[in-house]
C-alpha atoms as a PDB file:
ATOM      1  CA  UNK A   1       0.000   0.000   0.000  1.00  0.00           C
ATOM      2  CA  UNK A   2       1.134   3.647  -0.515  1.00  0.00           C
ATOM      3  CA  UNK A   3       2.214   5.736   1.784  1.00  0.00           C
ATOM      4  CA  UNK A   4       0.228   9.065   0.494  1.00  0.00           C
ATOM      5  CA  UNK A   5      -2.473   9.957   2.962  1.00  0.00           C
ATOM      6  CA  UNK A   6      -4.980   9.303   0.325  1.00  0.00           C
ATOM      7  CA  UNK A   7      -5.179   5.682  -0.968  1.00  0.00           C
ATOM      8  CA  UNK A   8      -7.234   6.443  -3.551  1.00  0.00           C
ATOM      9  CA  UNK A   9      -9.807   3.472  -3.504  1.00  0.00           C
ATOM     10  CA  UNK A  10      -8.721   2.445   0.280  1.00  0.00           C
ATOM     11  CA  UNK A  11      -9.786   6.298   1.152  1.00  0.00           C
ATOM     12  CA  UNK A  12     -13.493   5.031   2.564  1.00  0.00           C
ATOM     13  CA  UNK A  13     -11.809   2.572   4.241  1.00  0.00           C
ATOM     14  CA  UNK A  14      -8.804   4.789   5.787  1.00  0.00           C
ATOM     15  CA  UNK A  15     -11.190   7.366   7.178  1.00  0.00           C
ATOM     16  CA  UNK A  16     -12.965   4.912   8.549  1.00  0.00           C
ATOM     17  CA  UNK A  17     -10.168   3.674  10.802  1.00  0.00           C
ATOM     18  CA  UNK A  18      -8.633   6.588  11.353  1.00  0.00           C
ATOM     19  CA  UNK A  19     -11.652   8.389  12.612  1.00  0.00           C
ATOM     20  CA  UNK A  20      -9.734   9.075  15.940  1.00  0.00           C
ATOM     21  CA  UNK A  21      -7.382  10.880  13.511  1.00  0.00           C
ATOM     22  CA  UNK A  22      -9.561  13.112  11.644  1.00  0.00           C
ATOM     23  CA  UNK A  23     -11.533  14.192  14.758  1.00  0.00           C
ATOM     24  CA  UNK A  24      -7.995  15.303  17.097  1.00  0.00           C
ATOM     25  CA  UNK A  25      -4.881  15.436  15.479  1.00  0.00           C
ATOM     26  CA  UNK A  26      -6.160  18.076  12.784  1.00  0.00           C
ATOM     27  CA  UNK A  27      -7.570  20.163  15.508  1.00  0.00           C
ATOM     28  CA  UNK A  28      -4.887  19.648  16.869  1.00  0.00           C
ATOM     29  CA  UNK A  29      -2.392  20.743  14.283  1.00  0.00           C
ATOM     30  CA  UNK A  30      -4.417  23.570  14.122  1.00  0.00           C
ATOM     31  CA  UNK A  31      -3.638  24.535  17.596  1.00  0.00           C
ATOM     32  CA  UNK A  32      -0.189  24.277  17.443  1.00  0.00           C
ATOM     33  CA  UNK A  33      -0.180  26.865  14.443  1.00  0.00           C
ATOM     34  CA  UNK A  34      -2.316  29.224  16.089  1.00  0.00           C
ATOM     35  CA  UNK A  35       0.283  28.876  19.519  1.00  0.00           C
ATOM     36  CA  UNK A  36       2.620  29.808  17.503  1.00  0.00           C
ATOM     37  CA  UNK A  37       1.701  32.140  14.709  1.00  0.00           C
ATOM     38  CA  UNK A  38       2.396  30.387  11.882  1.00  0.00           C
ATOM     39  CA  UNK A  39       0.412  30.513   9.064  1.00  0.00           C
ATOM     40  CA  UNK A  40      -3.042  29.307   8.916  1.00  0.00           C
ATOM     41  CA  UNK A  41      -3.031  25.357   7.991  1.00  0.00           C
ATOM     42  CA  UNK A  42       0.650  25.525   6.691  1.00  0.00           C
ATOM     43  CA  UNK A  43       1.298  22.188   8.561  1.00  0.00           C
ATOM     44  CA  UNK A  44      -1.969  20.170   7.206  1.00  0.00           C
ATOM     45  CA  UNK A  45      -1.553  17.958   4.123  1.00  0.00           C
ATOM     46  CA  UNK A  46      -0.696  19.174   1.240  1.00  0.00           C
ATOM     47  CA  UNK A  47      -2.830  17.134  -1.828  1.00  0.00           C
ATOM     48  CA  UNK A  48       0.620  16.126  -3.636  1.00  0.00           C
ATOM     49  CA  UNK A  49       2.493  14.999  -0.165  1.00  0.00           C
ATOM     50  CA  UNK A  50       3.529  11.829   1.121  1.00  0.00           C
ATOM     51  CA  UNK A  51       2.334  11.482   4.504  1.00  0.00           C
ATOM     52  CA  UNK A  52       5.962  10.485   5.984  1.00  0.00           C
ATOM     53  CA  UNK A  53       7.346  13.987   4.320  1.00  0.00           C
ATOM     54  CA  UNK A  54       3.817  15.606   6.138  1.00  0.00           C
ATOM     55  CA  UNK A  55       5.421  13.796   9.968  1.00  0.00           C
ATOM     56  CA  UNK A  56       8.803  14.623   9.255  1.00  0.00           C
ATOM     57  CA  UNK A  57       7.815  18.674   8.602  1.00  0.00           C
ATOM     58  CA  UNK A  58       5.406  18.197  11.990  1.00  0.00           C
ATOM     59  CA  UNK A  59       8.163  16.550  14.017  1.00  0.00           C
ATOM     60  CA  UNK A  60      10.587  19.285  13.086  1.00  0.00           C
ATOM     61  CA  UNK A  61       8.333  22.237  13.612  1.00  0.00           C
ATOM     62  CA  UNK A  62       7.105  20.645  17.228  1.00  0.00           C
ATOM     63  CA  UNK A  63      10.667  19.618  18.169  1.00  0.00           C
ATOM     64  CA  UNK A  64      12.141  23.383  16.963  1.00  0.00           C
ATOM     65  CA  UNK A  65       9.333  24.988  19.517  1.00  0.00           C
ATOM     66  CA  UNK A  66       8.569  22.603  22.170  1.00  0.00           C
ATOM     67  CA  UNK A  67      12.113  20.812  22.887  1.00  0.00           C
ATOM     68  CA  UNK A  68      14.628  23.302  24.040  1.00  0.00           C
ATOM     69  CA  UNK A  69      17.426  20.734  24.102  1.00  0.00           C
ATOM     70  CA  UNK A  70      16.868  20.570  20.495  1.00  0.00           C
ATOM     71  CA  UNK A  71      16.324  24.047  19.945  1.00  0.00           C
ATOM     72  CA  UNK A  72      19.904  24.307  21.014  1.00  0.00           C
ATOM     73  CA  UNK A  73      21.298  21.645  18.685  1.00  0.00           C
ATOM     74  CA  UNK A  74      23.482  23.537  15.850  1.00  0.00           C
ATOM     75  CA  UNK A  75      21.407  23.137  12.062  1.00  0.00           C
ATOM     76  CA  UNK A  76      24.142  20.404  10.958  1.00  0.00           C
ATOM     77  CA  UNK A  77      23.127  18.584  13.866  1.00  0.00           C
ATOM     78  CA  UNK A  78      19.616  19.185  13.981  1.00  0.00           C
ATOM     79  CA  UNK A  79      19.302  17.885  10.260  1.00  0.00           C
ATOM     80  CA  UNK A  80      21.335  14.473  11.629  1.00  0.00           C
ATOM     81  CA  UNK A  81      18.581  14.087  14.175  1.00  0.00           C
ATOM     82  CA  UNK A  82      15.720  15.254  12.175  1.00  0.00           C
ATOM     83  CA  UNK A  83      17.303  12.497   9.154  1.00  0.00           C
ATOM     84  CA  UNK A  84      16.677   9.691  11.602  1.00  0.00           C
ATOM     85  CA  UNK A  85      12.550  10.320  11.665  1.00  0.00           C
ATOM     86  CA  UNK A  86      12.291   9.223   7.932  1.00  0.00           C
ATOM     87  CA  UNK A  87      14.979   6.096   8.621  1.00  0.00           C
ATOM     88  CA  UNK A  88      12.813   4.677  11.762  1.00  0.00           C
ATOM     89  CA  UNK A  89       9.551   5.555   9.668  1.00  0.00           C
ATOM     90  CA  UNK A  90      10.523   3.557   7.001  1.00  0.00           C
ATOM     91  CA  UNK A  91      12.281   0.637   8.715  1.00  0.00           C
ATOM     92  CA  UNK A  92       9.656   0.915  11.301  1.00  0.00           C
ATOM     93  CA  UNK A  93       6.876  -0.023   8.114  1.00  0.00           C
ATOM     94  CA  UNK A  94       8.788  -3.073   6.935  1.00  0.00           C
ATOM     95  CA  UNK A  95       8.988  -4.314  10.695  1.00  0.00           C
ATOM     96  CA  UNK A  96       5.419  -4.709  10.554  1.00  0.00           C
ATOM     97  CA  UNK A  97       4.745  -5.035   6.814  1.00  0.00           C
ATOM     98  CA  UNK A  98       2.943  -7.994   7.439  1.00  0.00           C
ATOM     99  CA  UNK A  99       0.767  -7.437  10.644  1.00  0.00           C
ATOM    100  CA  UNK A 100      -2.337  -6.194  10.457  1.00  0.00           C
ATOM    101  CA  UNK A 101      -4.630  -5.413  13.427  1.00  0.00           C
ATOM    102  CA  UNK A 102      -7.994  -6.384  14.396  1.00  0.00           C
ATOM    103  CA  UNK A 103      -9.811  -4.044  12.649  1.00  0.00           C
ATOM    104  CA  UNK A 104      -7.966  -4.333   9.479  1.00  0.00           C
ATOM    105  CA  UNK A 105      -6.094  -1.594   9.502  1.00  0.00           C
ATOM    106  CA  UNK A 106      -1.736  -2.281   8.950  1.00  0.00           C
ATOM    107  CA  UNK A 107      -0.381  -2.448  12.276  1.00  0.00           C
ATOM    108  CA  UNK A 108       1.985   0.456  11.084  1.00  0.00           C
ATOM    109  CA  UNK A 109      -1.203   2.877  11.653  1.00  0.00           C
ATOM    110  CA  UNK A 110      -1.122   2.315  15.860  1.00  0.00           C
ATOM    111  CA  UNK A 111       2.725   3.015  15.750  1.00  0.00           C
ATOM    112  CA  UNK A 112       2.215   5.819  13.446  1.00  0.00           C
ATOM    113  CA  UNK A 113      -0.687   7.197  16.026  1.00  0.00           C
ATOM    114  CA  UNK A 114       1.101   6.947  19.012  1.00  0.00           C
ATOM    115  CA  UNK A 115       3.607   8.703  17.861  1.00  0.00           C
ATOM    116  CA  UNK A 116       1.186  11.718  17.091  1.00  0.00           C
ATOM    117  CA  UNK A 117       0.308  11.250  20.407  1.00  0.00           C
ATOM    118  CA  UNK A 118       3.571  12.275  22.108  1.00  0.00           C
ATOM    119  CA  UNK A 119       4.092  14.686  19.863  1.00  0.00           C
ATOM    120  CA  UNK A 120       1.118  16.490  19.715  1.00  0.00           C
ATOM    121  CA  UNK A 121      -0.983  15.595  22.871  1.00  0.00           C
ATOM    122  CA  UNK A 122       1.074  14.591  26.172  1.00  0.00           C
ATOM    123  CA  UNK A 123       3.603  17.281  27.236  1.00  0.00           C
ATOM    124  CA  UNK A 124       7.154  17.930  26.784  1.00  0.00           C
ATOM    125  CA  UNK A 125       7.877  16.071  23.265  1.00  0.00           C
ATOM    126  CA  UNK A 126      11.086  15.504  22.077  1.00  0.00           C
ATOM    127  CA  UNK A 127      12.492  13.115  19.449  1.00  0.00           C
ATOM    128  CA  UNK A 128      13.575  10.557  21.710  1.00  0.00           C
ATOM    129  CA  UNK A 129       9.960   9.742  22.182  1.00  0.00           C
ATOM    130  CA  UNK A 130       8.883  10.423  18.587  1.00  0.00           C
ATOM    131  CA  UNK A 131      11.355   7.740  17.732  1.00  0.00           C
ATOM    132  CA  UNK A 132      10.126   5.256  20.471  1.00  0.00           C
ATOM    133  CA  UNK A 133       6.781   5.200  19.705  1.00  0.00           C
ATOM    134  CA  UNK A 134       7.761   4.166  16.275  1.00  0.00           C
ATOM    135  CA  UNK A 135       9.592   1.628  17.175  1.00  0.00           C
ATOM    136  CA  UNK A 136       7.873   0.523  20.693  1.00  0.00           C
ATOM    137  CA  UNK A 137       6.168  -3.146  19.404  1.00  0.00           C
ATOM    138  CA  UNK A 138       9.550  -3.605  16.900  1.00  0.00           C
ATOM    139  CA  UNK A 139      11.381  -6.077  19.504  1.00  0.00           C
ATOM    140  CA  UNK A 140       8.301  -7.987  21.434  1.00  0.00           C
ATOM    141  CA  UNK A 141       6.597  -8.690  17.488  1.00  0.00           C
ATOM    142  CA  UNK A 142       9.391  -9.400  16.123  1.00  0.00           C
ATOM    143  CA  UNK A 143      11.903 -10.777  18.221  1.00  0.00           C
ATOM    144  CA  UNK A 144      13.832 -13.204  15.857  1.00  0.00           C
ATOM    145  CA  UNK A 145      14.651 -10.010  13.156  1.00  0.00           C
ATOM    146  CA  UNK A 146      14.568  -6.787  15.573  1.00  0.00           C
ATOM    147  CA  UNK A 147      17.090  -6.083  18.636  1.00  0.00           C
ATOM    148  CA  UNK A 148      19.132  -3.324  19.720  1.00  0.00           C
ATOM    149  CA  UNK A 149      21.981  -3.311  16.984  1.00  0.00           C
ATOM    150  CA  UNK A 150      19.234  -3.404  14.271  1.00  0.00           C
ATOM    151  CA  UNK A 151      17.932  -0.144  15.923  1.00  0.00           C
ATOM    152  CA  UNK A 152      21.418   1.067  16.075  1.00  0.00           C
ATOM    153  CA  UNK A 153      21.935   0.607  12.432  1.00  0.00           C
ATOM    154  CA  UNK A 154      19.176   3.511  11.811  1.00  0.00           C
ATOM    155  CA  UNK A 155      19.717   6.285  14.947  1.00  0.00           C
ATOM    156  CA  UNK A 156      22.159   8.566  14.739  1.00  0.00           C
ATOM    157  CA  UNK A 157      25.087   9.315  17.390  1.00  0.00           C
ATOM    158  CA  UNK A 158      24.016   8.522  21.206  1.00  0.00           C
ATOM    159  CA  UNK A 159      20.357   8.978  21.001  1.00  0.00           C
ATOM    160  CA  UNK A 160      19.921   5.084  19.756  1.00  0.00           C
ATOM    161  CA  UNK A 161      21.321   3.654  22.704  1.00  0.00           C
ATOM    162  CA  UNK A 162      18.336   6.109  24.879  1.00  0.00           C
ATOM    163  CA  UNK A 163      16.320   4.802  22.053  1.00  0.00           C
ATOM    164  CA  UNK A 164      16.680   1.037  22.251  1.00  0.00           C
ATOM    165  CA  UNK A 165      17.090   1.022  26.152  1.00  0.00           C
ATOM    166  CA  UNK A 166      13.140   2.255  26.131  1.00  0.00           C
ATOM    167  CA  UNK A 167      11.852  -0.391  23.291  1.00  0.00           C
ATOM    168  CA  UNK A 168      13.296  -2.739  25.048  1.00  0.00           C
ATOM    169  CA  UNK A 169      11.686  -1.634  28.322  1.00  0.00           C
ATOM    170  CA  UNK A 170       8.555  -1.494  27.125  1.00  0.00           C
ATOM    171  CA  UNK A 171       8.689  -5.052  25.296  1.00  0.00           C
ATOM    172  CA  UNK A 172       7.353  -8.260  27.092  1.00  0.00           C
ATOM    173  CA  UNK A 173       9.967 -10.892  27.540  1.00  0.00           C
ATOM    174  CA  UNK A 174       9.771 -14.204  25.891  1.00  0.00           C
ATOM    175  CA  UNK A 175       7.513 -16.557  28.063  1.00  0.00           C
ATOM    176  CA  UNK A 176       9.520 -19.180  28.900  1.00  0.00           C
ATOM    177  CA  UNK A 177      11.635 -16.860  31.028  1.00  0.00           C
ATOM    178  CA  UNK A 178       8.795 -17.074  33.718  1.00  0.00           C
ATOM    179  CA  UNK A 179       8.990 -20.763  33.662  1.00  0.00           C
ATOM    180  CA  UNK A 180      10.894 -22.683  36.377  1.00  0.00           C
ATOM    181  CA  UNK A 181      13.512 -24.703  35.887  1.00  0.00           C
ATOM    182  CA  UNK A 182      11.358 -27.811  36.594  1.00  0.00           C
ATOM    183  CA  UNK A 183       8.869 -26.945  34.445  1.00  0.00           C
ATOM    184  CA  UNK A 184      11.445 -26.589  32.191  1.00  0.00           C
ATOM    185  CA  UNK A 185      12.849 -30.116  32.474  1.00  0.00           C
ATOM    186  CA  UNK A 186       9.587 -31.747  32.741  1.00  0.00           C
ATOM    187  CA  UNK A 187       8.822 -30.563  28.561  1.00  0.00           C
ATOM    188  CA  UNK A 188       9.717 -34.098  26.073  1.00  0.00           C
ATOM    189  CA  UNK A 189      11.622 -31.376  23.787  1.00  0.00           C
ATOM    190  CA  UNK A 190      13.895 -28.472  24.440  1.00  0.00           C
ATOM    191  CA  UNK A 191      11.317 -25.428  24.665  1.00  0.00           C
ATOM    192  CA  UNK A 192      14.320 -23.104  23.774  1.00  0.00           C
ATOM    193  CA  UNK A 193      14.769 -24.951  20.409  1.00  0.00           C
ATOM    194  CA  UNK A 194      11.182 -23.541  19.477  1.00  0.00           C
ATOM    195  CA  UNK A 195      11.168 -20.441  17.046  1.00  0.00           C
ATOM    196  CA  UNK A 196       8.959 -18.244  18.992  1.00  0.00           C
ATOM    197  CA  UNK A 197       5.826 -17.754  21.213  1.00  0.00           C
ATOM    198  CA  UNK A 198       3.299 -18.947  19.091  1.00  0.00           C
ATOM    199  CA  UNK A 199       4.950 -22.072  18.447  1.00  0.00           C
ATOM    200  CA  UNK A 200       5.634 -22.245  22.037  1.00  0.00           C
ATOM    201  CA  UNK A 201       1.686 -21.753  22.794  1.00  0.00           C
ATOM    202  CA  UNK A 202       0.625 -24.359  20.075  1.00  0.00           C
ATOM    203  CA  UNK A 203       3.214 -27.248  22.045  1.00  0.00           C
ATOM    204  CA  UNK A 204       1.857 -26.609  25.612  1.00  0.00           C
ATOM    205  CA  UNK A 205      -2.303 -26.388  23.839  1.00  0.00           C
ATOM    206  CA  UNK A 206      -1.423 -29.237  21.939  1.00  0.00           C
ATOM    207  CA  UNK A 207       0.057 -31.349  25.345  1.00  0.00           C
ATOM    208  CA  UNK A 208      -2.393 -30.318  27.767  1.00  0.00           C
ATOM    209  CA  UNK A 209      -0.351 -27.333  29.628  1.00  0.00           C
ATOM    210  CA  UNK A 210      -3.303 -25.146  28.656  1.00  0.00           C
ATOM    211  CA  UNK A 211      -3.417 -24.080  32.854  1.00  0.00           C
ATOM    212  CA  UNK A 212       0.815 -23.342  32.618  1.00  0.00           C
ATOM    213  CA  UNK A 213      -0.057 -21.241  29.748  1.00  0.00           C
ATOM    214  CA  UNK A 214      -2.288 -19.382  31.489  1.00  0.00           C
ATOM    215  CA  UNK A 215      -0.289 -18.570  34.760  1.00  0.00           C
ATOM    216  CA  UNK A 216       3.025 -18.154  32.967  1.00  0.00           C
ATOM    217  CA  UNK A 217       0.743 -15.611  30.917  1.00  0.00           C
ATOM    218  CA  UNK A 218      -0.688 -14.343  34.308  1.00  0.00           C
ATOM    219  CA  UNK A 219       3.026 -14.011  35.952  1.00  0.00           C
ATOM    220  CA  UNK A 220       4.370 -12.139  32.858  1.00  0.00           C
ATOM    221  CA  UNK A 221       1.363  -9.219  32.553  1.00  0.00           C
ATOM    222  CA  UNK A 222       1.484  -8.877  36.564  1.00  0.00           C
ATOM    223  CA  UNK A 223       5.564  -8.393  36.299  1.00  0.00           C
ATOM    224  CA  UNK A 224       5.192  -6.256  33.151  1.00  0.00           C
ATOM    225  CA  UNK A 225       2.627  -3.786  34.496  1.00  0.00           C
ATOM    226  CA  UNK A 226       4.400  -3.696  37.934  1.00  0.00           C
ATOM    227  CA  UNK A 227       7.479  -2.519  36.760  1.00  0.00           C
ATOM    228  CA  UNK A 228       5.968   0.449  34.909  1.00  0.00           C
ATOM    229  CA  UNK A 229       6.820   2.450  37.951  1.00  0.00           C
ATOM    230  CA  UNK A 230      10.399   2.535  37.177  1.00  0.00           C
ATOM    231  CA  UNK A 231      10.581   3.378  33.619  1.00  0.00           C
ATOM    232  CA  UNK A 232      12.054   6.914  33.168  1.00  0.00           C
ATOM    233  CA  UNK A 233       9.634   9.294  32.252  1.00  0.00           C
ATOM    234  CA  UNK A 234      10.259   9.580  28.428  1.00  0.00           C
ATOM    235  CA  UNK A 235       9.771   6.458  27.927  1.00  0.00           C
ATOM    236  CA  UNK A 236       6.375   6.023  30.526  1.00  0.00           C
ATOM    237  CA  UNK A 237       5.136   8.763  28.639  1.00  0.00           C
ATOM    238  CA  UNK A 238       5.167   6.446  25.188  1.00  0.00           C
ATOM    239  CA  UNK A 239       3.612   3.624  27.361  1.00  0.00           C
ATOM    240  CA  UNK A 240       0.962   6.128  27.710  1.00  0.00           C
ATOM    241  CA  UNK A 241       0.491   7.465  24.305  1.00  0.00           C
ATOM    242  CA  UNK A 242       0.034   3.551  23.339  1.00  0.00           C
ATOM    243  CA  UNK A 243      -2.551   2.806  25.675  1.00  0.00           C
ATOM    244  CA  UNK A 244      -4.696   5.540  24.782  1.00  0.00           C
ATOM    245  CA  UNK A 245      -4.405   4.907  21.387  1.00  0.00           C
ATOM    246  CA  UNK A 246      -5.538   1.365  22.040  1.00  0.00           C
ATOM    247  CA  UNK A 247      -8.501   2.797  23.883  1.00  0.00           C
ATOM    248  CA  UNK A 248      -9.409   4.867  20.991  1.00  0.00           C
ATOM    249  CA  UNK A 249      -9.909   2.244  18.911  1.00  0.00           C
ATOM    250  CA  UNK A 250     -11.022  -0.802  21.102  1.00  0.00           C
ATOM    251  CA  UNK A 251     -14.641  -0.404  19.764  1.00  0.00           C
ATOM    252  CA  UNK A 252     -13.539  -2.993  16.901  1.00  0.00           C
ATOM    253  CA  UNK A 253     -12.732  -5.715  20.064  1.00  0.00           C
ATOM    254  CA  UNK A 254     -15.647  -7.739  21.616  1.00  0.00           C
ATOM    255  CA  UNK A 255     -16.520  -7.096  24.795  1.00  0.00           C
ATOM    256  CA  UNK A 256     -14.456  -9.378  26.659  1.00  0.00           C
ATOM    257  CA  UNK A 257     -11.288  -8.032  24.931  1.00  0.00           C
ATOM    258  CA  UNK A 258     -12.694  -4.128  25.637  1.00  0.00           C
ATOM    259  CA  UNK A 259     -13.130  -5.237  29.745  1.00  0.00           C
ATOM    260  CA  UNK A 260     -10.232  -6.569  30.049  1.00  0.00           C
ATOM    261  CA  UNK A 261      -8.004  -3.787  28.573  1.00  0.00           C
ATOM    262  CA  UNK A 262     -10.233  -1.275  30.770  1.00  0.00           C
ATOM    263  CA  UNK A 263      -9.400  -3.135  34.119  1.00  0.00           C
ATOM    264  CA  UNK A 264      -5.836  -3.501  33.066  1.00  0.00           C
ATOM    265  CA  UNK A 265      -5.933   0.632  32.681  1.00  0.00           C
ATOM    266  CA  UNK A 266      -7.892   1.080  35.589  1.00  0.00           C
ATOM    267  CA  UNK A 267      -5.285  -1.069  37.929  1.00  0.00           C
ATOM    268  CA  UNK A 268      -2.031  -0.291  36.664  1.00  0.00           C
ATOM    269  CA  UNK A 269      -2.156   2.647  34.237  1.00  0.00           C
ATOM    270  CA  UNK A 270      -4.540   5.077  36.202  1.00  0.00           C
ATOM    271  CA  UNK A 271      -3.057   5.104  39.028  1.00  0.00           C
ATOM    272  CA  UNK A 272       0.847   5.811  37.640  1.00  0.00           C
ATOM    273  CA  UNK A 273      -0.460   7.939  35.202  1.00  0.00           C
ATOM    274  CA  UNK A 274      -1.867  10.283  37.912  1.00  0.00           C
ATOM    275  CA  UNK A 275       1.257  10.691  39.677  1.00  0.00           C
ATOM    276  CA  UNK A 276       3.284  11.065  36.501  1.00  0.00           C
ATOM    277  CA  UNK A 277       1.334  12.655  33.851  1.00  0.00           C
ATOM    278  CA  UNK A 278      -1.599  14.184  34.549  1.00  0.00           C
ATOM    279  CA  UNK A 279      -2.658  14.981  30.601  1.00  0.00           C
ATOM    280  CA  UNK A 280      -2.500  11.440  29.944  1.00  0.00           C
ATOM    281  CA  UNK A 281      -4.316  10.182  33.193  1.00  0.00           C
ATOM    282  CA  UNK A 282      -7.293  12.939  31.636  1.00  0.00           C
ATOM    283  CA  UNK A 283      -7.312  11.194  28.266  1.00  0.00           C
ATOM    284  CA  UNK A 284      -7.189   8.004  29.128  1.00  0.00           C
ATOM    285  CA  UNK A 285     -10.268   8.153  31.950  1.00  0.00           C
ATOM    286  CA  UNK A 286     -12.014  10.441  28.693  1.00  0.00           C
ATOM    287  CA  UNK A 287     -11.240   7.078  26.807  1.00  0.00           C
ATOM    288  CA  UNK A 288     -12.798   4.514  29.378  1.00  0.00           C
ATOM    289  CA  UNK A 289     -15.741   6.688  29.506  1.00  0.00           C
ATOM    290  CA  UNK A 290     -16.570   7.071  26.500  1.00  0.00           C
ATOM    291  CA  UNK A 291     -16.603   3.197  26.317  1.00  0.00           C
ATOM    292  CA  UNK A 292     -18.716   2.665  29.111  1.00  0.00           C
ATOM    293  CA  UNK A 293     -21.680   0.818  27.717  1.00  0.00           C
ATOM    294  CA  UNK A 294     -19.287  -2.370  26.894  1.00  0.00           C
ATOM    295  CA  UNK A 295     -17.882  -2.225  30.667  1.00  0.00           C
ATOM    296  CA  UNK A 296     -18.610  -5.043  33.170  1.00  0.00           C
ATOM    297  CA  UNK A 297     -20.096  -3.873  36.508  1.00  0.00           C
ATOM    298  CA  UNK A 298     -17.046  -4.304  38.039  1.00  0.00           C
ATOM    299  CA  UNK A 299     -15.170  -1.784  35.784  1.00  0.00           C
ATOM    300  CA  UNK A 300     -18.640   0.639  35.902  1.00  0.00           C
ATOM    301  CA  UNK A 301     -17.956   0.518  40.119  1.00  0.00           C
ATOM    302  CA  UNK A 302     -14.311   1.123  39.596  1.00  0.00           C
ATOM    303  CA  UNK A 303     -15.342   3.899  37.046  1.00  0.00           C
ATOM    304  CA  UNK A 304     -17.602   5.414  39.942  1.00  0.00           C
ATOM    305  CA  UNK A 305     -15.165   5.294  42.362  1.00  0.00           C
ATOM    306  CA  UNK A 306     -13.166   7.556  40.306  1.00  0.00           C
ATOM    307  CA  UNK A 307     -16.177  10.125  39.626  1.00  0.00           C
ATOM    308  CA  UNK A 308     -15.213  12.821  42.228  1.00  0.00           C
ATOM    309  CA  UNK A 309     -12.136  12.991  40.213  1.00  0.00           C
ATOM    310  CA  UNK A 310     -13.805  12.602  36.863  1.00  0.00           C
ATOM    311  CA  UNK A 311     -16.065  16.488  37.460  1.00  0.00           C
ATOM    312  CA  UNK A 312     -13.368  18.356  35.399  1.00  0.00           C
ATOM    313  CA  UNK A 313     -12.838  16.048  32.142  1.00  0.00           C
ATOM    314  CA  UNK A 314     -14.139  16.624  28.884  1.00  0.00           C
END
């Protein structure tokens, strides 16, 4: 598929999917403009544009006004820095050329919105995060092609190491690292040998460890979430920008999947993100709302528990 914005016969489709899109991050474009003066719309689409040269012009006009350690950079080494954005756009793509997600749409298109996300909607962007979000699912998906020399090979100077520390913070580690050592041993083959996860899940469905599965899933998601706490605060900030995104665009999930990514929010990501980030904490509670006739009871008390709290969001 092309990269320009509009696909031509896919453009039904693409405004479909990216309603989320249409109805915030031009509004919000167009309050970054008026911030700052700068002529009216001069930072929309242009009908002849590519839609990575569109991110790479926003990225550079955020970064120039919003990120004073950039602001300092000198122009040689701002245009090193500002090179990188196409690089991890591009490579970022053919990491995921193959995924789509449930509601059809090329995985590339979360990636691509959480990125907007930091950029234009949670406070204090800066390229570091820009560049994160692009690459934040490249390790856990895919973990036999993707790892922290690959990401080297397309960052310039020391802002890949900042990079690749915070993809790999944010990835889930392989499951059979929260096996034990006799649940190792007790396997008839060498679970290591396997390729990845999903071949690891079809051997323990397939041989009746459909109840390991579930707690080695259980232990992994518990450890994950805990240790949100300590991420720095760039790279908690992408963790953010992902989940809402998610949230935008769970309405395409039954409603199993849509109560179970609410209580997951509501236990671990609420609570961090009002300590942390307050902005993101407000969109994401906008987000549950606004999904509340899918929600259990359980996540509808939760919900009201929160409602003194809740007076002041839009």
């Amino acid at each position: 598929m092309s990269d320009f914005f509009w696909y031509n016969d896919y453009e039904d489709l693409l405004k479909n999917s990216l309603d989320w899109f249409w109805d915030r991050i031009l509004p919000l474009v167009r309050k970054f403009e008026e911030k700052y003066n700068l002529p009216k719309s001069c930072l929309l689409f242009k009908d002849w544009e590519k839609r990575s040269e569109w991110f790479y012009r926003l990225v550079k006009e955020v970064l120039i006004r919003e990120d004073q350690s950039f602001a300092r950079l000198s122009e040689k080494d701002k245009k090193k820095q500002l090179h990188t954005i196409n690089t991890v756009y591009q490579t970022s793509k053919k990491f995921h050329e193959n995924q789509e997600r449930s509601s059809w749409e090329r995985y590339f298109e979360h990636l691509f919105s959480t990125a907007l996300i930091v950029l234009l909607e949670l406070p204090n962007p800066n390229l570091k995060k820009v560049l994160t979000a692009l690459y934040h699912d490249s390790i856990e998906d895919n973990p036999r092609d993707v790892n922290k020399s690959v990401i080297k090979a397309n960052i310039w100077g020391k802002l890949w190491e900042q990079v690749a520390d915070s993809v790999d913070q944010i990835s889930k580690k392989d499951l059979r690292t929260y096996m034990s050592d006799e649940e190792i041993k007790s396997f008839q083959i060498d679970i290591w040998s396997l390729e990845d996860e999903e071949s690891l899940e079809d051997y323990l469905k397939a041989n009746w460890y459909q109840d390991l599965l579930k707690n080695i899933k259980l232990k992994r998601t518990e450890d994950y979430f805990w240790h949100m706490k300590d991420l720095d605060q760039d790279t908690l900030d992408v963790k953010f920008a992902d989940r809402i995104h998610n949230l935008r665009t769970m309405k395409t999930q039954n409603k199993n999947q849509i109560n179970k990514k609410v209580s997951e929010t509501l236990k671990y990501f609420i609570p961090l993100a009002k300590q942390r980030n307050r902005v993101s904490y407000n969109l994401m509670m906008v987000e549950i709302i606004k999904l509340n006739v899918f929600l259990t009871w359980d996540n509808l008390i939760r919900l009201l528990e929160l409602a003194p709290e809740m007076k002041d969001l839009k």
